[in-house]
PDB file of N, CA and C in Angstrom:
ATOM      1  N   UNK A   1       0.840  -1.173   0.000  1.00  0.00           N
ATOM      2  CA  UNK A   1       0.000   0.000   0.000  1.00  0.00           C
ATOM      3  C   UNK A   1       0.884   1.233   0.000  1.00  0.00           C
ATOM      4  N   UNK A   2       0.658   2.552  -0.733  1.00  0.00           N
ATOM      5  CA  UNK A   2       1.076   3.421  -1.345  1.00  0.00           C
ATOM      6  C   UNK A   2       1.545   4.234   0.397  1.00  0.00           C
ATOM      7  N   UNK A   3       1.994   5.236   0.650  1.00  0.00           N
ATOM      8  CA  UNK A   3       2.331   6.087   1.918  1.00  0.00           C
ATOM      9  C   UNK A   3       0.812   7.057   1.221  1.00  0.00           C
ATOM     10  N   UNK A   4       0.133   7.531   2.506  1.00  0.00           N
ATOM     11  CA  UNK A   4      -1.222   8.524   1.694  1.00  0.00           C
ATOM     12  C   UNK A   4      -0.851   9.877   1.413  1.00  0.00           C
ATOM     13  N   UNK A   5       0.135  10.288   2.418  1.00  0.00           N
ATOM     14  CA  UNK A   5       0.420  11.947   2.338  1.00  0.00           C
ATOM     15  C   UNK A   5       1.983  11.825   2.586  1.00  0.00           C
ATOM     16  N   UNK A   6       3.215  11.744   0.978  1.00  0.00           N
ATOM     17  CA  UNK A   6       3.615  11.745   1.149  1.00  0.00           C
ATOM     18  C   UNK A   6       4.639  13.377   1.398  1.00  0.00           C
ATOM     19  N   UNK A   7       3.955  14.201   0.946  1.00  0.00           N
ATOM     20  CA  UNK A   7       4.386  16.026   0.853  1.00  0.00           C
ATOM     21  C   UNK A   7       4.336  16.180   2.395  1.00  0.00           C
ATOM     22  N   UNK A   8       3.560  15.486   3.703  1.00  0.00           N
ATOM     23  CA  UNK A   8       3.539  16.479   4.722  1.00  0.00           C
ATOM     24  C   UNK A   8       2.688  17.369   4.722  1.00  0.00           C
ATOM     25  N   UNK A   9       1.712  17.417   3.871  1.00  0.00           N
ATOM     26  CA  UNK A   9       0.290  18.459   3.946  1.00  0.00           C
ATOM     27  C   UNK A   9      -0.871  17.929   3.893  1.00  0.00           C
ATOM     28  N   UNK A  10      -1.392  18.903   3.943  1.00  0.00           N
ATOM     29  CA  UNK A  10      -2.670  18.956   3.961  1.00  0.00           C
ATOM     30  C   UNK A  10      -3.827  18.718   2.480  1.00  0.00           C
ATOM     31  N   UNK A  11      -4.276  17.237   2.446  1.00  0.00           N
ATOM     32  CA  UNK A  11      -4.727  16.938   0.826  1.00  0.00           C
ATOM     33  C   UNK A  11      -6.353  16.823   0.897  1.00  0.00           C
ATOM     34  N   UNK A  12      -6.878  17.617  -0.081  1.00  0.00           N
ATOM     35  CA  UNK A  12      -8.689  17.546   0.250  1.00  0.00           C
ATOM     36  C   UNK A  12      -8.541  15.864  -0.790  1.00  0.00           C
ATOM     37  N   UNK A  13      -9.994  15.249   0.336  1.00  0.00           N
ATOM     38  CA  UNK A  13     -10.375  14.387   0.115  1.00  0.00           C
ATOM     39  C   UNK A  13     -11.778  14.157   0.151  1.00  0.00           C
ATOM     40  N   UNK A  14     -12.317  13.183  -0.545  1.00  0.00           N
ATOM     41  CA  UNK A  14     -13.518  12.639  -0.789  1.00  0.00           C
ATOM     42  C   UNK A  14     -13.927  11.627   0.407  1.00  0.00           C
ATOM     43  N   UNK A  15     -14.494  11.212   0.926  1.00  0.00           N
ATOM     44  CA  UNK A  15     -14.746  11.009   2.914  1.00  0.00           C
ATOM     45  C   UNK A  15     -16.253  11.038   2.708  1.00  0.00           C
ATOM     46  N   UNK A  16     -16.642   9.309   2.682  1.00  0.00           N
ATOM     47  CA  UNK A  16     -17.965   8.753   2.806  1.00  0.00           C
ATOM     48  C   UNK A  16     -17.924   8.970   4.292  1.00  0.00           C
ATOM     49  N   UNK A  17     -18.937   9.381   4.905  1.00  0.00           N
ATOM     50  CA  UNK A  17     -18.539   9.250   6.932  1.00  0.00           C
ATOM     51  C   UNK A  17     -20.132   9.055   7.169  1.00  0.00           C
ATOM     52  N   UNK A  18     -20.526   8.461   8.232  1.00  0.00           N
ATOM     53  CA  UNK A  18     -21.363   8.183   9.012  1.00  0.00           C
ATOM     54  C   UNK A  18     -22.192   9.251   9.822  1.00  0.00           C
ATOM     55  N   UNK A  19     -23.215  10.643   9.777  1.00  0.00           N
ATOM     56  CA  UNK A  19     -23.348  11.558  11.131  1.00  0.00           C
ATOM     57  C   UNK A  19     -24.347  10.731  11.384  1.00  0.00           C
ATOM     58  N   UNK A  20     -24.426  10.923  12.912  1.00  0.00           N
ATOM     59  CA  UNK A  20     -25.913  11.072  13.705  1.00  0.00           C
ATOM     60  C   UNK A  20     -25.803   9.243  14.521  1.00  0.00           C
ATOM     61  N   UNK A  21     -24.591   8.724  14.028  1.00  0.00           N
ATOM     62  CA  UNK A  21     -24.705   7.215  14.921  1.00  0.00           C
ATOM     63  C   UNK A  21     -24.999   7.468  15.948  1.00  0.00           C
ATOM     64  N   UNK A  22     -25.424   7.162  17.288  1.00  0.00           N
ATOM     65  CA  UNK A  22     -25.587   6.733  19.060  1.00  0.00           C
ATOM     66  C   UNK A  22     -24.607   8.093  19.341  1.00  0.00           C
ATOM     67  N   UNK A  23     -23.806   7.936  20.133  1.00  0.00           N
ATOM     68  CA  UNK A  23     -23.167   8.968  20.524  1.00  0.00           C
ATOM     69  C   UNK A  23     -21.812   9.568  19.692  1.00  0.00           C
ATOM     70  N   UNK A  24     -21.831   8.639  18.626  1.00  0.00           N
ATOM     71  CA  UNK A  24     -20.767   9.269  17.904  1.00  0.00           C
ATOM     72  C   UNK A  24     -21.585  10.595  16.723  1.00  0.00           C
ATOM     73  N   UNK A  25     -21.344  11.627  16.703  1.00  0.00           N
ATOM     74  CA  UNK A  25     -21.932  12.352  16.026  1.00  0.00           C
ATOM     75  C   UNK A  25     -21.360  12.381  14.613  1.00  0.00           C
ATOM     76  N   UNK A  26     -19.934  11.996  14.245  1.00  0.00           N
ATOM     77  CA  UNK A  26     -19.187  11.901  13.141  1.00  0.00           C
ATOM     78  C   UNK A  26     -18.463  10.686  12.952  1.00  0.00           C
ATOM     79  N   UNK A  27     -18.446  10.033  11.836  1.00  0.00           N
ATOM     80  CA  UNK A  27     -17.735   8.511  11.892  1.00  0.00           C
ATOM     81  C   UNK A  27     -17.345   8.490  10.443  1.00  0.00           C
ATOM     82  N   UNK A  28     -16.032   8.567  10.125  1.00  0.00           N
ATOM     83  CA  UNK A  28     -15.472   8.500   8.863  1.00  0.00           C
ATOM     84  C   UNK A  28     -15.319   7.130   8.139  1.00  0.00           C
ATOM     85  N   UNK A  29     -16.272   6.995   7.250  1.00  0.00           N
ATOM     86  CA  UNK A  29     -15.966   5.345   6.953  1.00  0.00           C
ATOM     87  C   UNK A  29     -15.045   4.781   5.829  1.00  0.00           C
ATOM     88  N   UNK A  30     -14.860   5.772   4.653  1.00  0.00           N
ATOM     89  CA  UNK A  30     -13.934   5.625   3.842  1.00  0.00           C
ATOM     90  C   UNK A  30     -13.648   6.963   3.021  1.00  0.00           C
ATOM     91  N   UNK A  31     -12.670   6.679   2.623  1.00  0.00           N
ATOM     92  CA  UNK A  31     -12.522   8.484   1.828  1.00  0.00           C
ATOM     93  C   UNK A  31     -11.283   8.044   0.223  1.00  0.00           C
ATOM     94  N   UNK A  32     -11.633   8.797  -0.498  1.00  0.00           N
ATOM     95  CA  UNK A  32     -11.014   8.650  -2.021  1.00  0.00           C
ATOM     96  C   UNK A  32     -10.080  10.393  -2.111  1.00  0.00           C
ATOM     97  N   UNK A  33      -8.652   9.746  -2.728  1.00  0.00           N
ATOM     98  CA  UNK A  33      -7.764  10.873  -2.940  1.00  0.00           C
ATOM     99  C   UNK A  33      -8.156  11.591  -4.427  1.00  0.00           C
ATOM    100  N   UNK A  34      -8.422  12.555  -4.713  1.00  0.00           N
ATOM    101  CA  UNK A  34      -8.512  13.412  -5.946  1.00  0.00           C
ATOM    102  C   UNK A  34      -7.293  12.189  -6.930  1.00  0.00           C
ATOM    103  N   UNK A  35      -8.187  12.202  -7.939  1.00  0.00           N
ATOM    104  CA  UNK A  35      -7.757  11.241  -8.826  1.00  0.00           C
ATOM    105  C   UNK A  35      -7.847  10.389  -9.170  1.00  0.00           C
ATOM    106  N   UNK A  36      -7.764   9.465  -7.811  1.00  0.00           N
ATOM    107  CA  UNK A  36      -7.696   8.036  -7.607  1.00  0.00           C
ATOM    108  C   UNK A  36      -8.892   7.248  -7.745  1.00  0.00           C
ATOM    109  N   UNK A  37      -8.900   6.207  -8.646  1.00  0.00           N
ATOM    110  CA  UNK A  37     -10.546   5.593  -8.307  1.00  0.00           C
ATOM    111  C   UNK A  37     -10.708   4.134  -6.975  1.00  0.00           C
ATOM    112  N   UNK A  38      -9.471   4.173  -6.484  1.00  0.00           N
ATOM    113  CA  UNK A  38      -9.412   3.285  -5.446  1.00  0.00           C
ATOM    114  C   UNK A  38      -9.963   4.052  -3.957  1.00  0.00           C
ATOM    115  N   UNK A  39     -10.974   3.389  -3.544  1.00  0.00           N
ATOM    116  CA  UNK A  39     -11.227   4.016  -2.012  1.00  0.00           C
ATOM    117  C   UNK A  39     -10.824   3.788  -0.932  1.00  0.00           C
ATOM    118  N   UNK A  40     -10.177   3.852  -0.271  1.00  0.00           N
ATOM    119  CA  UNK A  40      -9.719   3.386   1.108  1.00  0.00           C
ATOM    120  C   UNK A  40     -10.674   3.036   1.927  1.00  0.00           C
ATOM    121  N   UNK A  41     -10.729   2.171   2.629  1.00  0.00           N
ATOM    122  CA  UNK A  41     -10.969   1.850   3.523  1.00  0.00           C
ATOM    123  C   UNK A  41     -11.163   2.109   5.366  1.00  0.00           C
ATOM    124  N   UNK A  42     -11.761   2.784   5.685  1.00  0.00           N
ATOM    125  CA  UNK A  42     -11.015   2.939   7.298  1.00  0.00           C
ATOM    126  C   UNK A  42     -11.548   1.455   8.075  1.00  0.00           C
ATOM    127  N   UNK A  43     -10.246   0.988   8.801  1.00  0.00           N
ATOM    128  CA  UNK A  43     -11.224  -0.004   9.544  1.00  0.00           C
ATOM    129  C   UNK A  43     -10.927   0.384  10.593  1.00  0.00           C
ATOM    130  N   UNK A  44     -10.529   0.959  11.330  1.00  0.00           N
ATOM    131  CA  UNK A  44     -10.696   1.115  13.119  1.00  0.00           C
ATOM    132  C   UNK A  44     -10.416   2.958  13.164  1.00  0.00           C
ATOM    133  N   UNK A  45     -11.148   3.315  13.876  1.00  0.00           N
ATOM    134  CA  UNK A  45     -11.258   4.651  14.738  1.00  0.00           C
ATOM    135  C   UNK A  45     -10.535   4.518  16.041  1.00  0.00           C
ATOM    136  N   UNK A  46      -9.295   5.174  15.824  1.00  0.00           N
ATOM    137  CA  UNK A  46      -8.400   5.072  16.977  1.00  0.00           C
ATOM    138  C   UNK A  46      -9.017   6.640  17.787  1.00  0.00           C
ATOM    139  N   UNK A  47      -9.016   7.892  17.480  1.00  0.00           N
ATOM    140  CA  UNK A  47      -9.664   8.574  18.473  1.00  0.00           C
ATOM    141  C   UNK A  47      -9.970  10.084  17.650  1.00  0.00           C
ATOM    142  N   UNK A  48     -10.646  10.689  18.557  1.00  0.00           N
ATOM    143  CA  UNK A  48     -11.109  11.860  17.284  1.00  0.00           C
ATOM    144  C   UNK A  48     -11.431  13.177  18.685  1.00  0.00           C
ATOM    145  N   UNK A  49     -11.409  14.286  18.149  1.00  0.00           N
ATOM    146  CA  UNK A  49     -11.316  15.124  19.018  1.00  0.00           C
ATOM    147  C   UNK A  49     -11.486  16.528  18.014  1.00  0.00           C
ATOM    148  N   UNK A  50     -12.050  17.902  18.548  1.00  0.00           N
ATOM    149  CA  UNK A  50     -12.260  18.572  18.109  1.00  0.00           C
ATOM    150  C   UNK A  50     -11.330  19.877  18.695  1.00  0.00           C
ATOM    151  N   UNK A  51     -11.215  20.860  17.566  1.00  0.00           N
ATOM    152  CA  UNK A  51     -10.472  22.060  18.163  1.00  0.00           C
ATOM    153  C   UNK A  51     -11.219  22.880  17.503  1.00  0.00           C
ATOM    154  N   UNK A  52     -11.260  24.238  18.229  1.00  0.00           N
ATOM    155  CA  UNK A  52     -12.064  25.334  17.551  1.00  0.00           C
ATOM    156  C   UNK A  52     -10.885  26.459  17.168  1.00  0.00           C
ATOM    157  N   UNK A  53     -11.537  26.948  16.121  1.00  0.00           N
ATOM    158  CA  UNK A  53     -10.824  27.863  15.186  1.00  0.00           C
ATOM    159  C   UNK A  53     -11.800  29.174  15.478  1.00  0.00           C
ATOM    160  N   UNK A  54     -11.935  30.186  16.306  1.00  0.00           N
ATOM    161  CA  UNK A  54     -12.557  31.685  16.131  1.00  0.00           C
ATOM    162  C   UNK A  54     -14.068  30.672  16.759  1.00  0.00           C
ATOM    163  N   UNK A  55     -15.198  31.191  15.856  1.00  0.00           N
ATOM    164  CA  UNK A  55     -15.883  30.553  15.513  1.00  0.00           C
ATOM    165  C   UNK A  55     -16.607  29.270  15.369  1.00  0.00           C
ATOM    166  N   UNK A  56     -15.858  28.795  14.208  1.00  0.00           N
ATOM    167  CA  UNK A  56     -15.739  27.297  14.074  1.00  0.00           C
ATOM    168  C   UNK A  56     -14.873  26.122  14.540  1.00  0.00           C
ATOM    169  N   UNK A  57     -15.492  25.123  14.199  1.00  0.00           N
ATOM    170  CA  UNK A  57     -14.720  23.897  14.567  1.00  0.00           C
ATOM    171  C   UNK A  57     -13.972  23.194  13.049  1.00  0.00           C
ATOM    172  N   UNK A  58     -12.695  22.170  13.991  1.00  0.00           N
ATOM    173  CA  UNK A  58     -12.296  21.065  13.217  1.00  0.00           C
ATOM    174  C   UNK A  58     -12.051  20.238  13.840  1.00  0.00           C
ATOM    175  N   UNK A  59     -12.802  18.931  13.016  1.00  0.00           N
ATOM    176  CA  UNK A  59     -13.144  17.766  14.002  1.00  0.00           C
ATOM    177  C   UNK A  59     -11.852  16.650  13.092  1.00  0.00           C
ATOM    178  N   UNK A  60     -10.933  16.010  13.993  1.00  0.00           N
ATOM    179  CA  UNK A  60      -9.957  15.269  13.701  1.00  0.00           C
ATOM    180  C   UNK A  60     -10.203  14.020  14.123  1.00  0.00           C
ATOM    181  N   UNK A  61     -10.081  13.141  13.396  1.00  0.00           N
ATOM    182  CA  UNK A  61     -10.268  11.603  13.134  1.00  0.00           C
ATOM    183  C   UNK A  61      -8.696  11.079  12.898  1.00  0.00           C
ATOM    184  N   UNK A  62      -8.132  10.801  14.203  1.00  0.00           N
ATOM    185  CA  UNK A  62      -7.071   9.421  14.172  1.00  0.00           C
ATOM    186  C   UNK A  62      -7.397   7.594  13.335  1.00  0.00           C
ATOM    187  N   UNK A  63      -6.892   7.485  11.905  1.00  0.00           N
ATOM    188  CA  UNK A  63      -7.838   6.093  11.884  1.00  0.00           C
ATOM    189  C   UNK A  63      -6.772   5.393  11.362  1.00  0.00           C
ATOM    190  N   UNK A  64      -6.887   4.055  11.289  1.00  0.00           N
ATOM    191  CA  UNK A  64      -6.216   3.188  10.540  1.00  0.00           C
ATOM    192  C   UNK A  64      -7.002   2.720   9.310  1.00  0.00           C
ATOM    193  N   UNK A  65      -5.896   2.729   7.961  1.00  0.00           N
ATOM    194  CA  UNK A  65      -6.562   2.055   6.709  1.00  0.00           C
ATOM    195  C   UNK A  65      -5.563   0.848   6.627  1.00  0.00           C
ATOM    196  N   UNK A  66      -5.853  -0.340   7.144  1.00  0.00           N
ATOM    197  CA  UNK A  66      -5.217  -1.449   6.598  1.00  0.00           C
ATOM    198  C   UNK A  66      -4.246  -1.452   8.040  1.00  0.00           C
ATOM    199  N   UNK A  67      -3.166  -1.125   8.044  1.00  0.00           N
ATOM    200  CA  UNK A  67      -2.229  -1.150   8.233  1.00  0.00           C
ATOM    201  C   UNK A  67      -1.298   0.020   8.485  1.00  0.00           C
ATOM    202  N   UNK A  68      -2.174   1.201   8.229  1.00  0.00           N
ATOM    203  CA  UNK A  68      -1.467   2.286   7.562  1.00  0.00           C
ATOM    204  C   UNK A  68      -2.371   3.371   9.183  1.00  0.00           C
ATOM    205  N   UNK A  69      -1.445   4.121   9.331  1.00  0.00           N
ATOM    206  CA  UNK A  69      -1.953   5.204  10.529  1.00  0.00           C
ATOM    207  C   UNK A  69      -2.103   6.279   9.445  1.00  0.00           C
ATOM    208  N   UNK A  70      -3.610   7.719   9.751  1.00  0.00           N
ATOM    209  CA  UNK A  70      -3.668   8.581   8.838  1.00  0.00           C
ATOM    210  C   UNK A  70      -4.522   9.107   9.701  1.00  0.00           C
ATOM    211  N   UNK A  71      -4.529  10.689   9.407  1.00  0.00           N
ATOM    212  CA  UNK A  71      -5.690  11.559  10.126  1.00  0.00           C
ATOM    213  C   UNK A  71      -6.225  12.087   8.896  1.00  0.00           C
ATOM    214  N   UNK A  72      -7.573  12.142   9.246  1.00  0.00           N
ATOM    215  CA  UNK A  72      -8.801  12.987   8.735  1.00  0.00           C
ATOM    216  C   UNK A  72      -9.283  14.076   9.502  1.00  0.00           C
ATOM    217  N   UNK A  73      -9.015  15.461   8.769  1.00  0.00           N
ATOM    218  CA  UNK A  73      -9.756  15.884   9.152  1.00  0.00           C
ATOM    219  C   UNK A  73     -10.949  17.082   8.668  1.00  0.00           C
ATOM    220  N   UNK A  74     -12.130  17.429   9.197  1.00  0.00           N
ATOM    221  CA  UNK A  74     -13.202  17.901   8.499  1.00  0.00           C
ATOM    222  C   UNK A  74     -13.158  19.178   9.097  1.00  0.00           C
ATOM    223  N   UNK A  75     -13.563  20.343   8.323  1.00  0.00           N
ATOM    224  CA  UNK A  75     -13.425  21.808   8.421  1.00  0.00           C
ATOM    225  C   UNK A  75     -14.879  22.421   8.449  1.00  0.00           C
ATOM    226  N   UNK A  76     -15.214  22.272   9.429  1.00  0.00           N
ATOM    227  CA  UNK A  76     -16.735  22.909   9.941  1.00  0.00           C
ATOM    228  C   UNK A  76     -16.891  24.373   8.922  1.00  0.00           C
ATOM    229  N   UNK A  77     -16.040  24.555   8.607  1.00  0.00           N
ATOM    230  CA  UNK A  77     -16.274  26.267   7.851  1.00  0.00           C
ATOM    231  C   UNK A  77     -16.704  26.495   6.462  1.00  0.00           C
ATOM    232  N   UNK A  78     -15.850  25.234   5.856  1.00  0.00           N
ATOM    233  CA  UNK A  78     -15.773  25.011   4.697  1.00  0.00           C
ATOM    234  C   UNK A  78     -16.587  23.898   4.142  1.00  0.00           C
ATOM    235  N   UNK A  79     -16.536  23.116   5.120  1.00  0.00           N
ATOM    236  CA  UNK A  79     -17.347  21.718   5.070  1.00  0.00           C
ATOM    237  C   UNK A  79     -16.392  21.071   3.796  1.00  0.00           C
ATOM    238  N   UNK A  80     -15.477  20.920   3.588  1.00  0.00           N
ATOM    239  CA  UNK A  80     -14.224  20.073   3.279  1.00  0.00           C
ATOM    240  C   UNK A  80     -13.234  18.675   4.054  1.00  0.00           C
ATOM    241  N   UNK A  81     -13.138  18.284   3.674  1.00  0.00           N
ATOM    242  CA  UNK A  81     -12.227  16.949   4.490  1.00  0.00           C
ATOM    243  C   UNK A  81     -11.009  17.253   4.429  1.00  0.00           C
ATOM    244  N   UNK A  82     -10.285  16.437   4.724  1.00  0.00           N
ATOM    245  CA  UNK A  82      -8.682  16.492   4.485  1.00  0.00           C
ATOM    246  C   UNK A  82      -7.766  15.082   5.115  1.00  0.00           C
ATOM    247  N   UNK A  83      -7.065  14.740   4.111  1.00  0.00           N
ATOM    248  CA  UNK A  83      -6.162  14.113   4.655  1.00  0.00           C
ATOM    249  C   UNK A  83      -4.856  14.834   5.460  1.00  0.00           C
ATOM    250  N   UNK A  84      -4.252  14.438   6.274  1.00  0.00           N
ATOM    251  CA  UNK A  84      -3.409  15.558   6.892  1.00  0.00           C
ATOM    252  C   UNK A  84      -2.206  14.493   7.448  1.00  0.00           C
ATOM    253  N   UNK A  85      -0.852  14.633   7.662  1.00  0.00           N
ATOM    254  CA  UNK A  85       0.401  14.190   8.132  1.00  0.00           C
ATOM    255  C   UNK A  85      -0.135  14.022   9.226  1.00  0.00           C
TER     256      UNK A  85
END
């Protein structure tokens, strides 16, 4: 499997996610890189936590795809995803 972010930035992504489960209000279930027609997979939610910006929020998703450690995260402002280092 490929490294996802190999630049160290910040890459918008495509992020099928789950709202409104039981107490999880956000659940990222798979997400696709601009380009790519392969989707990743997330299989485990290691932990997720929010920080506020002014205003708004960004809600960060620690997950594993496969084998592979990666954060997601979603931009309450913009309503954009992101893959992120």
């Amino acid at each position: 499997m490929k490294n996802f972010n190999i630049n160290n930035t910040k890459e918008r992504v495509e992020v099928m996610a789950l709202f409104g489960y039981e107490m999880t209000p956000c659940e990222p279930l798979s997400f696709k890189r601009r380009g790519d027609t392969k989707t990743e997979e997330v299989t485990e939610l290691l932990e997720r936590q929010v920080r506020f910006n002014g205003n708004f929020a960004r809600h960060i998703f620690d997950v594993m795809v496969g084998k592979k450690h990666c954060r997601l995260e979603f931009d309450a402002k913009t309503l954009f995803w992101y893959l992120a280092a």
